[in-house]
N, C-alpha and C. Protein backbone atom coordinates (compact mmCIF):
# COMPACT_ATOMS: atom_id res chain seq x y z
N UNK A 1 0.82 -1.20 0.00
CA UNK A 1 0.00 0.00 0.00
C UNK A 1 0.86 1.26 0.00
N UNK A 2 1.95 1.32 0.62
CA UNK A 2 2.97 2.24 0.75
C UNK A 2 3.31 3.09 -0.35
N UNK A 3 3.96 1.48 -1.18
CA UNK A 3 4.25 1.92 -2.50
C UNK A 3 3.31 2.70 -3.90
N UNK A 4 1.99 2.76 -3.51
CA UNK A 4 0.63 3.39 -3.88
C UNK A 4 0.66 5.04 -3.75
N UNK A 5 1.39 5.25 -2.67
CA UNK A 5 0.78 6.38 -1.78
C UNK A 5 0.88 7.78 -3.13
N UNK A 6 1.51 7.92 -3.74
CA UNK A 6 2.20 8.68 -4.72
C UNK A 6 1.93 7.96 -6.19
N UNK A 7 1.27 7.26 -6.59
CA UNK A 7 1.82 6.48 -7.78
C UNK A 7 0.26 7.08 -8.59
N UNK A 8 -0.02 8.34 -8.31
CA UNK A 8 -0.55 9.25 -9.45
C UNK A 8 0.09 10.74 -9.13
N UNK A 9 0.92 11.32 -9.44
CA UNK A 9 1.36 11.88 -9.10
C UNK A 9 0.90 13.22 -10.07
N UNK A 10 0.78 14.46 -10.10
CA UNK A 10 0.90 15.38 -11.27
C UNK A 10 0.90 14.93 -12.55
N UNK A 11 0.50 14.76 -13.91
CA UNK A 11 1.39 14.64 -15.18
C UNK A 11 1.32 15.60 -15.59
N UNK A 12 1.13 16.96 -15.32
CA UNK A 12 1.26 18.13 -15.96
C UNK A 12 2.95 18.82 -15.56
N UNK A 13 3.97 19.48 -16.13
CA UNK A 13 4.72 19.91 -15.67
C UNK A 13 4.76 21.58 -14.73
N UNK A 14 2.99 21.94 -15.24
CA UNK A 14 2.96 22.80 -14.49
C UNK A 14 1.41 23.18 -14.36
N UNK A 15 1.17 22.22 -13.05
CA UNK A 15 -0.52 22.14 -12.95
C UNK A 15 -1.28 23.52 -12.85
N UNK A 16 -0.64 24.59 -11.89
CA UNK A 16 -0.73 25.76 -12.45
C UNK A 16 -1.42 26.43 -13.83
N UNK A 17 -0.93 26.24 -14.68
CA UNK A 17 -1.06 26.69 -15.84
C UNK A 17 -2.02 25.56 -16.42
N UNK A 18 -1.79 24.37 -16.34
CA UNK A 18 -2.62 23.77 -16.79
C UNK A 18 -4.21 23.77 -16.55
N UNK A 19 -4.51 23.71 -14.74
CA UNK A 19 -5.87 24.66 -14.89
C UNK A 19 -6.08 25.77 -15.47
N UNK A 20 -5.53 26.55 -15.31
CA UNK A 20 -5.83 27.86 -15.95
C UNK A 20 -6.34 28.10 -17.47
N UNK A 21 -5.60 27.03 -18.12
CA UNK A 21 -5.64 27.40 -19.28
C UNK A 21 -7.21 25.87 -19.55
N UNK A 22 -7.65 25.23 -19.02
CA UNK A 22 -8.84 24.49 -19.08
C UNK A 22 -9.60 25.28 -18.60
N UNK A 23 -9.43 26.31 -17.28
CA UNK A 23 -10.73 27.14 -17.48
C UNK A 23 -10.92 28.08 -18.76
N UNK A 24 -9.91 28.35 -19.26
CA UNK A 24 -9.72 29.71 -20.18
C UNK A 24 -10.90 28.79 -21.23
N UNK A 25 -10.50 27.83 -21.35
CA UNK A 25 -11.58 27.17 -22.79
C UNK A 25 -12.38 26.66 -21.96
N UNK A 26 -12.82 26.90 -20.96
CA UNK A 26 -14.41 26.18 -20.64
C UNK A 26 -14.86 27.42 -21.01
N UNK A 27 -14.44 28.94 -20.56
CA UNK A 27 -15.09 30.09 -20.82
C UNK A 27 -15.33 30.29 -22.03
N UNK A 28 -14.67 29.93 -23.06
CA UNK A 28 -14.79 29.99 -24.40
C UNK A 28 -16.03 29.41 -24.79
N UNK A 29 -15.50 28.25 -24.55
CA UNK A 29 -17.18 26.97 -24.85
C UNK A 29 -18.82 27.89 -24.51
N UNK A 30 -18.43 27.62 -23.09
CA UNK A 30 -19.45 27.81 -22.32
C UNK A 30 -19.74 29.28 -21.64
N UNK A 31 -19.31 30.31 -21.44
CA UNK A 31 -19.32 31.19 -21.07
C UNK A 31 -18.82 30.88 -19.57
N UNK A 32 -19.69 32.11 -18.32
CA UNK A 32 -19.03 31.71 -16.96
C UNK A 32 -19.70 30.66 -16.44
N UNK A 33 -21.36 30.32 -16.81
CA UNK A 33 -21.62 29.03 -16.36
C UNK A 33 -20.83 27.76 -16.48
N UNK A 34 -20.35 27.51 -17.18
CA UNK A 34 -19.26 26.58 -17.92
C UNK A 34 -17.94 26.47 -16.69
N UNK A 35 -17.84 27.37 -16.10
CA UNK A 35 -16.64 27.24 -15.39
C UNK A 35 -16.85 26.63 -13.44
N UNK A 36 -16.55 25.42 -13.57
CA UNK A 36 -16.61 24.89 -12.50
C UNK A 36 -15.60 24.27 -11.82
N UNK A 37 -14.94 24.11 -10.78
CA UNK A 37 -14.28 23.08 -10.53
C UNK A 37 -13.60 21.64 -11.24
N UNK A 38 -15.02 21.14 -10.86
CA UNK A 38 -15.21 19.48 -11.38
C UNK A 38 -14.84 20.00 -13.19
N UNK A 39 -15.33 20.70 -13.57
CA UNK A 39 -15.18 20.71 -15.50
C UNK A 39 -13.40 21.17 -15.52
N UNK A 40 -13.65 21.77 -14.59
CA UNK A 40 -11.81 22.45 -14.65
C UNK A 40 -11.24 21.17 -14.55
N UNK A 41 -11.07 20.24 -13.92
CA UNK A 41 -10.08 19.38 -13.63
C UNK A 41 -10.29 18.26 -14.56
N UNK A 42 -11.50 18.47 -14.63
CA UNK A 42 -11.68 16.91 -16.32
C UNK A 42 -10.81 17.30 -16.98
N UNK A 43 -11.11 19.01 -17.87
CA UNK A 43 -10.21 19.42 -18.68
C UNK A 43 -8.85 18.86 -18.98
N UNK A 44 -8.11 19.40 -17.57
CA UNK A 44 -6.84 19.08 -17.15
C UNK A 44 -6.61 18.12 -16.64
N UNK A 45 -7.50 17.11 -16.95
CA UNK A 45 -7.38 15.46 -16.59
C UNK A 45 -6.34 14.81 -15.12
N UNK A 46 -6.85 15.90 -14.32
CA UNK A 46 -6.49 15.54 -12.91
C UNK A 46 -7.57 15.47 -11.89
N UNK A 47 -7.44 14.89 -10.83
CA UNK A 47 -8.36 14.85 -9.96
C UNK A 47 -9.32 16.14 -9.94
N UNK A 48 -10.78 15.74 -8.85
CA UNK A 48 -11.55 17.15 -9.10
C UNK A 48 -11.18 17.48 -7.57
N UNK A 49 -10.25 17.07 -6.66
CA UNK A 49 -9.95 18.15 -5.74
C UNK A 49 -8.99 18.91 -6.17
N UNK A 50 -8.06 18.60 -7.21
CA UNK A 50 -7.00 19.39 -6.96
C UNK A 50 -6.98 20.99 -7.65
N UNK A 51 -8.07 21.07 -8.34
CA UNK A 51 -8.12 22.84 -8.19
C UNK A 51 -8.50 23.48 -6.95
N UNK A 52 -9.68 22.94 -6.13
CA UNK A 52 -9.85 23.40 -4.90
C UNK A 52 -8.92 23.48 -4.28
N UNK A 53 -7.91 22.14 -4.33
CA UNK A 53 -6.90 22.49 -3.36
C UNK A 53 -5.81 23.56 -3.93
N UNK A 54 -5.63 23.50 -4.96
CA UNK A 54 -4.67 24.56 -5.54
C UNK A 54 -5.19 26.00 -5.37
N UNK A 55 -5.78 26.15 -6.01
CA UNK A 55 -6.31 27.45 -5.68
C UNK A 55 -7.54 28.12 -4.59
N UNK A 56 -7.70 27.20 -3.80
CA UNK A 56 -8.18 27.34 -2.22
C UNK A 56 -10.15 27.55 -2.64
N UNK A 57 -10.33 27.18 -4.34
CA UNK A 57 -11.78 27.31 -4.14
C UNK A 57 -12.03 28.05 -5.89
N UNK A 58 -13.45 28.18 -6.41
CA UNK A 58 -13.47 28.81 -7.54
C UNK A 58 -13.58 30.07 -7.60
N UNK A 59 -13.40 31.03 -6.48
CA UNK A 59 -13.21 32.57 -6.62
C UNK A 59 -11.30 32.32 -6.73
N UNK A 60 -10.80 31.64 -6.28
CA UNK A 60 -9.25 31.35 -6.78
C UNK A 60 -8.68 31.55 -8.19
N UNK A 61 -9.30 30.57 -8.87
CA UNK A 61 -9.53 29.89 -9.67
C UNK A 61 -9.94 31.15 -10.78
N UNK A 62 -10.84 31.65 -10.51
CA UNK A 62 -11.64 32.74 -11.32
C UNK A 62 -10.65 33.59 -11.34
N UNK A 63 -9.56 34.36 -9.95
CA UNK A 63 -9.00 35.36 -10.05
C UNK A 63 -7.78 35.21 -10.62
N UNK A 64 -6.97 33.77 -11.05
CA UNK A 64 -5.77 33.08 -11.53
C UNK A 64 -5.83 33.32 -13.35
N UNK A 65 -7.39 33.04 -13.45
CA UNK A 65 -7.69 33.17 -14.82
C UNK A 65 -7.94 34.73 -15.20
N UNK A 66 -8.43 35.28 -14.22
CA UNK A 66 -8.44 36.41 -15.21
C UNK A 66 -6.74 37.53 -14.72
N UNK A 67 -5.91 37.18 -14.11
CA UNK A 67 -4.53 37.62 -14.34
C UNK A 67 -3.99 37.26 -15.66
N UNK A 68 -4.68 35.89 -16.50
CA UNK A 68 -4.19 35.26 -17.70
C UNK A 68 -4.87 36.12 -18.17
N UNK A 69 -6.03 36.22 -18.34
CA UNK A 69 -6.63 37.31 -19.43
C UNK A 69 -6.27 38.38 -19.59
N UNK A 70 -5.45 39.16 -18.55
CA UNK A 70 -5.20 40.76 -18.40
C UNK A 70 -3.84 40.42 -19.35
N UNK A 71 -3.36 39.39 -19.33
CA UNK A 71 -1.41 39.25 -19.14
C UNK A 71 -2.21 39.31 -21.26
N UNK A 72 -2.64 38.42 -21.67
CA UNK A 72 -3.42 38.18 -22.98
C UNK A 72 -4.04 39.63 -23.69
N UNK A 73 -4.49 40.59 -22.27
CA UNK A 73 -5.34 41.55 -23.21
C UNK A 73 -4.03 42.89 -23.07
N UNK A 74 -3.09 42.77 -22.65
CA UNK A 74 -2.28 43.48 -22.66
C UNK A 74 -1.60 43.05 -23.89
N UNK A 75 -1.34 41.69 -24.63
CA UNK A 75 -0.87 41.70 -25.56
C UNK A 75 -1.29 41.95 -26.89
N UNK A 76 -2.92 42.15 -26.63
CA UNK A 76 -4.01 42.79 -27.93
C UNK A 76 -3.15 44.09 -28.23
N UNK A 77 -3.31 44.52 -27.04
CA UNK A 77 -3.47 46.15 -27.08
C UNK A 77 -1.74 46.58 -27.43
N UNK A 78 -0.97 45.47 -27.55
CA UNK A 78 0.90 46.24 -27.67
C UNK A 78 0.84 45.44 -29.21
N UNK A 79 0.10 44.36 -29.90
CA UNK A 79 0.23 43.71 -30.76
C UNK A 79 -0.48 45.13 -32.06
N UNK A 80 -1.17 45.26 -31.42
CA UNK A 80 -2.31 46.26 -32.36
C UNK A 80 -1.69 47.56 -32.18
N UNK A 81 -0.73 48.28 -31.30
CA UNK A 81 -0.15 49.37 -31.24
C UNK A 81 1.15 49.58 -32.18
N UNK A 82 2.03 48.41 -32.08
CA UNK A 82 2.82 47.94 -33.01
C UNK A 82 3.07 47.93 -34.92
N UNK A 83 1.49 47.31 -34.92
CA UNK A 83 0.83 46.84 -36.57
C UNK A 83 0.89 48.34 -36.78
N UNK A 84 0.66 49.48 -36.88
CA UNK A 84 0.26 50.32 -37.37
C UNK A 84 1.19 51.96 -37.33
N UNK A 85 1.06 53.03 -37.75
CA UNK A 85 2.33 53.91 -37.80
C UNK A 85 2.28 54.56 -36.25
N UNK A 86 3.54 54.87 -36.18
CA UNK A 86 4.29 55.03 -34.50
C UNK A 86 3.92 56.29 -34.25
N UNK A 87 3.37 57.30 -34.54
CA UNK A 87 2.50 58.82 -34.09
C UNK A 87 2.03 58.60 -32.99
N UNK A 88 1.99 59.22 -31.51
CA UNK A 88 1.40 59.29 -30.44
C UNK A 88 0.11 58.94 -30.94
N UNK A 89 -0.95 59.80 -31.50
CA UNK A 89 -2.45 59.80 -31.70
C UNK A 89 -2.76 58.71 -32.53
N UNK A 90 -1.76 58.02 -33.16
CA UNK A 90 -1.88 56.70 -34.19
C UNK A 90 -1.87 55.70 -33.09
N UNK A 91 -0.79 55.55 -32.19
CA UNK A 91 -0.76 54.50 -30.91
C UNK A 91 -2.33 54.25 -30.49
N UNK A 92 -2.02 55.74 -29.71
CA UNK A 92 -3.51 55.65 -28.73
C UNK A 92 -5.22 54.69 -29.38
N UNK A 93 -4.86 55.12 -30.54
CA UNK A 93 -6.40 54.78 -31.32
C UNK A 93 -6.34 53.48 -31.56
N UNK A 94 -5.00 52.98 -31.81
CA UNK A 94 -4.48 51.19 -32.01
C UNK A 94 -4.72 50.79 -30.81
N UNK A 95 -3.93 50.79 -29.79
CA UNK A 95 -4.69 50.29 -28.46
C UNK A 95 -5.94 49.92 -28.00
N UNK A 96 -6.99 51.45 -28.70
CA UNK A 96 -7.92 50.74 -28.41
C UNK A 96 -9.17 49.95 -29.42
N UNK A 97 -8.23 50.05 -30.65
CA UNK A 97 -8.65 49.17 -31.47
C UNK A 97 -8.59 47.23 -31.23
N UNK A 98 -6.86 47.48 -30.08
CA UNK A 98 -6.83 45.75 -29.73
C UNK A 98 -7.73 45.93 -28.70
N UNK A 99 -7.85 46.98 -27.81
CA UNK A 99 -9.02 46.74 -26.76
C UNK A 99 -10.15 45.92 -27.22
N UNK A 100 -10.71 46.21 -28.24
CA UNK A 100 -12.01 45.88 -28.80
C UNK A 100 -12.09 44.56 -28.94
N UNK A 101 -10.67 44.09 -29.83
CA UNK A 101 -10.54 42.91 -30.30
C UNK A 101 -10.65 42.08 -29.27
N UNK A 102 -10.14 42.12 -28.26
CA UNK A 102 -9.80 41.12 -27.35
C UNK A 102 -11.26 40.97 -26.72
N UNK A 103 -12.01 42.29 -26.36
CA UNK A 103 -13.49 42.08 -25.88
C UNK A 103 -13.92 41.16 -26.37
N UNK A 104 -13.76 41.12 -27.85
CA UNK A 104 -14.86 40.31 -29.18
C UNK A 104 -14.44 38.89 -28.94
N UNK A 105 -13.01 38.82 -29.01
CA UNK A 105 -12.58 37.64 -29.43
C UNK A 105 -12.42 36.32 -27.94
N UNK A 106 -12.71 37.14 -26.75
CA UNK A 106 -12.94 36.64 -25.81
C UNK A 106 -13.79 37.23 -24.84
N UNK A 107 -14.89 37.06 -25.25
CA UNK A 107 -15.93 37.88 -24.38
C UNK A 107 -16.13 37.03 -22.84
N UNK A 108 -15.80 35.91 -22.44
CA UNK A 108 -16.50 35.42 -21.49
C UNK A 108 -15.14 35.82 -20.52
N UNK A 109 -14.14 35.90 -21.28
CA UNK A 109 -12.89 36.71 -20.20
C UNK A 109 -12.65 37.84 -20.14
N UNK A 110 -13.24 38.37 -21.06
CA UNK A 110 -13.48 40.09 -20.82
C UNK A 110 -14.61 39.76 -19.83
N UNK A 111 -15.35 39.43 -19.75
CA UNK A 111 -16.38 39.58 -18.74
C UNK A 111 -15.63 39.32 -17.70
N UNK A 112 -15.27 38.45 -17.80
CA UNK A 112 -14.59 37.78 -15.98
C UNK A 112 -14.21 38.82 -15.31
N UNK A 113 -12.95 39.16 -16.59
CA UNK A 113 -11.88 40.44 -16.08
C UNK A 113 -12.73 41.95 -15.40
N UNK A 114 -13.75 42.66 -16.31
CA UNK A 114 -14.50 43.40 -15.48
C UNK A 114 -15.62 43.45 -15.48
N UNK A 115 -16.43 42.45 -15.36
CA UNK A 115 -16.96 42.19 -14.56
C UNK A 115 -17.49 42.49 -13.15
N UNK A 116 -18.54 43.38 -12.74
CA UNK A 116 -19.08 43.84 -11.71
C UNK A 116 -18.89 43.45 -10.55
N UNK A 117 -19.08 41.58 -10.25
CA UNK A 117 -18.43 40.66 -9.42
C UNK A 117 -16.74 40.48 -9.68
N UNK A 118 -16.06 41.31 -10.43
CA UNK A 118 -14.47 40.58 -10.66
C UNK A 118 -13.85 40.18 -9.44
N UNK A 119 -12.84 39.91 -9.62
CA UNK A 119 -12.36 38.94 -8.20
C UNK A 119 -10.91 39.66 -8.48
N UNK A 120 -10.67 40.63 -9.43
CA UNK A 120 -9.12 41.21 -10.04
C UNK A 120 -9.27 42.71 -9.02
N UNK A 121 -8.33 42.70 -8.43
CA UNK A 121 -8.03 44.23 -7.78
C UNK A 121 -7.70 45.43 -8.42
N UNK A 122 -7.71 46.80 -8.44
CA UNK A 122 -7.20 47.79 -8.91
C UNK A 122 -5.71 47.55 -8.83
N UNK A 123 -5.19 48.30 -9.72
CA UNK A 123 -3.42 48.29 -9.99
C UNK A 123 -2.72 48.43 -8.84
N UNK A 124 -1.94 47.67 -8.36
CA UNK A 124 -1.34 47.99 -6.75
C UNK A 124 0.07 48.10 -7.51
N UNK A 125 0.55 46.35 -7.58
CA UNK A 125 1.86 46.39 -7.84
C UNK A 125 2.32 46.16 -9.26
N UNK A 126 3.28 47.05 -9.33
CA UNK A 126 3.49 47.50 -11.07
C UNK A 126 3.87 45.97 -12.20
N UNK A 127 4.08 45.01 -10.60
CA UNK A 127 4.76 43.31 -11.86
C UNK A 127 3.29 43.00 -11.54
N UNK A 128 2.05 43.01 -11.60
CA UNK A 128 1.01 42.45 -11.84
C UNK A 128 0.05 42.56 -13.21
N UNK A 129 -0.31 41.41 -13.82
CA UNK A 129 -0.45 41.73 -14.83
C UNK A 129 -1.63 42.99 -15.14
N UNK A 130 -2.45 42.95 -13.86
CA UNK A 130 -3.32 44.14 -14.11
C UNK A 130 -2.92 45.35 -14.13
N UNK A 131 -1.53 45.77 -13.43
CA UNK A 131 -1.01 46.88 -13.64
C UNK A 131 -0.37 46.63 -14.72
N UNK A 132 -0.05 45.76 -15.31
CA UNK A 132 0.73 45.70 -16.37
C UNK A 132 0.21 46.19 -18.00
N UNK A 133 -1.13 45.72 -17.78
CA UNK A 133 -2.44 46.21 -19.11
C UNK A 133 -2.48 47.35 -18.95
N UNK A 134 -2.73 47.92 -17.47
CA UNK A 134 -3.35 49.28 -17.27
C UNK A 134 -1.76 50.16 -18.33
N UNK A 135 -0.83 50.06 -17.79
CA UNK A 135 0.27 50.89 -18.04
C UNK A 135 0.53 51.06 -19.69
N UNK A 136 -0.53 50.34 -20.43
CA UNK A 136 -0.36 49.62 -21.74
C UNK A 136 -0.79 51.35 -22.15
N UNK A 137 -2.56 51.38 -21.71
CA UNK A 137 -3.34 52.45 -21.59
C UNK A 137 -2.71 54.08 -20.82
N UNK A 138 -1.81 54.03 -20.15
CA UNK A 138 -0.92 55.08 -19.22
C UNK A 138 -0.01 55.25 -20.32
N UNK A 139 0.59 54.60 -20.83
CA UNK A 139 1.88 55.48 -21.45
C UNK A 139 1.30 55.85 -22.84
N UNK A 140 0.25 54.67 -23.38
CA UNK A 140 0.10 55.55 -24.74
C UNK A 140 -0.65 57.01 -24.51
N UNK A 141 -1.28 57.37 -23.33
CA UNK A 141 -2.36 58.48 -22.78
C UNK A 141 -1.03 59.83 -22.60
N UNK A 142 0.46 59.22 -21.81
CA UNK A 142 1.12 60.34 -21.72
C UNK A 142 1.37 61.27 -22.37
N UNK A 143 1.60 61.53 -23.59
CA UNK A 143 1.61 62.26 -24.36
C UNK A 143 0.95 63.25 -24.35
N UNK A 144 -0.42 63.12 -24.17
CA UNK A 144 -1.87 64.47 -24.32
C UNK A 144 -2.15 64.68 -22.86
N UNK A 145 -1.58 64.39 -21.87
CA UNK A 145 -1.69 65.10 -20.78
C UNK A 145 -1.25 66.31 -20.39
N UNK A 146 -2.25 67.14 -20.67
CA UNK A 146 -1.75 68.63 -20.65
C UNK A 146 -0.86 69.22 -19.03
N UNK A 147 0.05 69.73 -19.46
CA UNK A 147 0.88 70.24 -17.80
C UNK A 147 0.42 70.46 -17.05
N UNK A 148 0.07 70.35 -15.74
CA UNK A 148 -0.70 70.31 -14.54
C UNK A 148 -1.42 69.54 -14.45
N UNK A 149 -2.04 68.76 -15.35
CA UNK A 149 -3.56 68.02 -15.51
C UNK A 149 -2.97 66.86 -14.40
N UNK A 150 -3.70 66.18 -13.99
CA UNK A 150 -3.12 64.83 -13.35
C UNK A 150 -3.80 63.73 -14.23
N UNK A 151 -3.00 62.62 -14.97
CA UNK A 151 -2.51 61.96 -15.54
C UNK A 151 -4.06 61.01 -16.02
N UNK A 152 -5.01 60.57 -14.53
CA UNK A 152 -5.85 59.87 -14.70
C UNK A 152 -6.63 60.47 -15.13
N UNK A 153 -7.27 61.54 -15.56
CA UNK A 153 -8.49 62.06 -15.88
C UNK A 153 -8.51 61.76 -17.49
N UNK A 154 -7.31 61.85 -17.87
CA UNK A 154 -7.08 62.04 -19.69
C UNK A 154 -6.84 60.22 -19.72
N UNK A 155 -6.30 59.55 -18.61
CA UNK A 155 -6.62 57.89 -18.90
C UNK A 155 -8.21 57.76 -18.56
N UNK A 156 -8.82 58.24 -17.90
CA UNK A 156 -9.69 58.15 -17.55
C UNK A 156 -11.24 58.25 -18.91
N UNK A 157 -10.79 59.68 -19.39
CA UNK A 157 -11.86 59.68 -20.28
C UNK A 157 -10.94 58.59 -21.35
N UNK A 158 -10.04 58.23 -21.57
CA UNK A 158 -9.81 57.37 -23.05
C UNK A 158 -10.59 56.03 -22.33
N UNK A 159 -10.40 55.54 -21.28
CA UNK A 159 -10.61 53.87 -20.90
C UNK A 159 -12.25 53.84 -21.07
N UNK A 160 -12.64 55.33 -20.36
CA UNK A 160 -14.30 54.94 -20.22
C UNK A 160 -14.77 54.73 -21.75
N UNK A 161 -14.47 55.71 -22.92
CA UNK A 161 -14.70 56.05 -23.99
C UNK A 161 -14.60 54.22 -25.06
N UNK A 162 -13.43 53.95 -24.70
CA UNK A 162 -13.18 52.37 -25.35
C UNK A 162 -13.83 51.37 -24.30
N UNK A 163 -13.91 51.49 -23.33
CA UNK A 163 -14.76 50.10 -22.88
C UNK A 163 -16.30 50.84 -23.23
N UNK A 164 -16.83 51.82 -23.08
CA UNK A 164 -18.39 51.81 -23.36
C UNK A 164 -18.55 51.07 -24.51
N UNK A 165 -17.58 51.68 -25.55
CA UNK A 165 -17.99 50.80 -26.86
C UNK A 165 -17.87 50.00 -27.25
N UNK A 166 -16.72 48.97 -26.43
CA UNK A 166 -16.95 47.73 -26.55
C UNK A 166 -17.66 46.97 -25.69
N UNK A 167 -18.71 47.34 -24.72
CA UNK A 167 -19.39 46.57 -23.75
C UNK A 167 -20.89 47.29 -24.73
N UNK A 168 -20.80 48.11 -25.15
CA UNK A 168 -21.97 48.66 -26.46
C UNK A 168 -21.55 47.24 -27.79
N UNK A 169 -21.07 47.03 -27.84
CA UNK A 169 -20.47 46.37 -29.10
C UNK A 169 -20.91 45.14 -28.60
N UNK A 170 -20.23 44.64 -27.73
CA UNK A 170 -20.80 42.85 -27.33
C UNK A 170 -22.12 42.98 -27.30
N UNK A 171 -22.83 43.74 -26.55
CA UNK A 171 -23.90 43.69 -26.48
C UNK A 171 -25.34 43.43 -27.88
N UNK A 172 -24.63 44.12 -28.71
CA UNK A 172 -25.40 44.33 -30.14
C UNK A 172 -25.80 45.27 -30.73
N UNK A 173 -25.61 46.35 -29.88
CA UNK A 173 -25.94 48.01 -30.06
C UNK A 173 -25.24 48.46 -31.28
N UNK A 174 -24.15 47.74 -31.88
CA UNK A 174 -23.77 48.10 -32.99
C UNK A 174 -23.92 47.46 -34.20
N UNK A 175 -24.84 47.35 -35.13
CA UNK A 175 -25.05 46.39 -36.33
C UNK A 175 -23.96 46.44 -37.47
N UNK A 176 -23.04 45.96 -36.89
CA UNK A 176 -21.57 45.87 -37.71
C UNK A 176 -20.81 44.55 -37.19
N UNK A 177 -20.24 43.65 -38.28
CA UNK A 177 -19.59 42.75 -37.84
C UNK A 177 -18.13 43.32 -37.43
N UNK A 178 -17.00 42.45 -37.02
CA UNK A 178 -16.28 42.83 -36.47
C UNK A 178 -14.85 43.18 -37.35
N UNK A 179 -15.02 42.62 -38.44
CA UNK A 179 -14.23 42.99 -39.90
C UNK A 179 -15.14 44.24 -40.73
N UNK A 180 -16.06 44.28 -40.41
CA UNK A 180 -16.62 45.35 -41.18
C UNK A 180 -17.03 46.98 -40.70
N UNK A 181 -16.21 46.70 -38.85
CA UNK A 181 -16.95 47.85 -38.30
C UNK A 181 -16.46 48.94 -37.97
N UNK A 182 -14.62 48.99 -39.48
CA UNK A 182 -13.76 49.74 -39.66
C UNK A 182 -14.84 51.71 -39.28
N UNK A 183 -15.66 51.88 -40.11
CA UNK A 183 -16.32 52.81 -40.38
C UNK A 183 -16.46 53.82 -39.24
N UNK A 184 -17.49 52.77 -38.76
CA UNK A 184 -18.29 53.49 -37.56
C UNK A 184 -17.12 53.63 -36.10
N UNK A 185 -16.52 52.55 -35.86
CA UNK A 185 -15.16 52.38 -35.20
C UNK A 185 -14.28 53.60 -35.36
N UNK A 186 -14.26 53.96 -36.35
CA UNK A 186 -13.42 55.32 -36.82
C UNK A 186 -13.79 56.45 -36.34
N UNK A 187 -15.11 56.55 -37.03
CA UNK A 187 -15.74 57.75 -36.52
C UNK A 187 -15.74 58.02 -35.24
N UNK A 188 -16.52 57.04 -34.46
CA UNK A 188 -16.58 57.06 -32.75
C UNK A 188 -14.74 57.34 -32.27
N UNK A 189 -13.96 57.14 -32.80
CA UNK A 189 -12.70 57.16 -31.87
C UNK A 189 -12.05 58.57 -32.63
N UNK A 190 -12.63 59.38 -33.33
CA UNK A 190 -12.41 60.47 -33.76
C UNK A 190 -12.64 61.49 -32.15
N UNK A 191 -13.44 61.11 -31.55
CA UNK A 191 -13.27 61.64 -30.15
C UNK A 191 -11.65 61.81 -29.76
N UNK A 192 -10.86 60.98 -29.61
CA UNK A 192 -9.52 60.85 -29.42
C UNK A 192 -8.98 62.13 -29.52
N UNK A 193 -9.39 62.64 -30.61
CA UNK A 193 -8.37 63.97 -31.45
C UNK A 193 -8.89 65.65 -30.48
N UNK A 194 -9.47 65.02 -29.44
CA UNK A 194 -10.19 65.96 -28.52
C UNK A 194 -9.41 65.96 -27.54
N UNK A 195 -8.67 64.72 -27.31
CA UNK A 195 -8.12 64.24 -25.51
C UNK A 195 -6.79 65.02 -25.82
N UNK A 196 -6.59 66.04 -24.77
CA UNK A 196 -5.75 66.59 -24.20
C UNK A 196 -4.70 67.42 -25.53
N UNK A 197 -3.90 67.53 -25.43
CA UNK A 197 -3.30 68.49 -26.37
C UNK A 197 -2.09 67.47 -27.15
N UNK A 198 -1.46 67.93 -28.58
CA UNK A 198 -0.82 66.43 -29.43
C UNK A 198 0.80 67.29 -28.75
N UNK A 199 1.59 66.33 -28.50
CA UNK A 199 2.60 66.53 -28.16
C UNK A 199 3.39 67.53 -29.03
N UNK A 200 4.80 68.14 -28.95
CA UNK A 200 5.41 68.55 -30.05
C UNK A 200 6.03 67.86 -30.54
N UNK A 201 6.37 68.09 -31.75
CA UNK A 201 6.98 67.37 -32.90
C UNK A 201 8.45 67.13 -32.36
């Protein structure tokens, strides 16, 4: 019996990640109903205590996954800042063009992430991936922060301005697919050319 005691041991090299990334596609599948414990660990074809025990329960679990989503939607928003020409006011509008994307393309982890119930804290420490997204949104904003202004008001109106329209957008309020909704997308972020003053040349 001894020799038993251990003889299922982990087969993941990093069970960690391996839940995480079985909830990430139950959310996909299924939205947040979809995300349970017991479905988490089928996924990841390990026992169904060992997410409870790993992550002390499914508000754990929920808050592990959406650090993956932030670490993911930070890479929308530097992937899509990148693709396009390097102008301060060209950045800013790319950013929140990957903002969008990432809403669309993962809505049940955009939800997670903010989400009314989120389980993700405001930006504390700067190696977290939530401060890490936020800062995505902070440095492309530096630029048009007029002298004296304090910093959040000009992040402030850009974040509210791109999440309304993409929590307007999931919703259906916009009758445009998501390849086709160059147009109206444009227009609405023509607001941009309002926020704060364009740097000098």
């Amino acid at each position: 019996m001894i020799e038993n005691t251990s003889k299922k041991p982990h087969h993941h090299g990093d069970l960690h990640n391996a839940l995480v990334q079985a909830g990430i596609a139950l959310l996909a599948e299924g939205g947040t109903a979809a995300l349970t414990l017991r479905k988490c660990a089928a996924r990841a074809g390990v026992s169904h205590a060992a997410p409870a025990h790993h992550f002390h329960g499914l508000s754990g679990l929920k808050s592990e996954i959406a650090q993956e989503g932030l670490r993911m939607f930070r890479g929308y928003m530097l992937d899509a800042a990148q693709s396009g020409p390097q102008t301060p006011r060209a950045r800013l509008k790319a950013i929140c063009r990957g903002y969008l994307r990432f809403a669309v393309e993962n809505r049940a982890l955009f939800d997670l992430v903010f989400g009314f119930d989120t389980v993700v804290p405001m930006p504390t420490d700067k190696y977290d991936y939530n401060s890490m997204a936020y800062e995505v949104l902070r440095d492309a904003c530096a630029p048009f922060v007029p002298a004296g202004t304090d910093p959040v008001i000009i992040e402030s109106q850009v974040w509210s301005l791109i999440h309304g329209y993409s929590t307007l957008y999931l919703s259906g309020r916009f009758r445009t697919e998501l390849d086709d909704r160059t147009e109206n997308f444009d227009q609405v972020m023509t607001l941009l050319d309002r926020i704060g003053t364009d740097p000098a040349p």
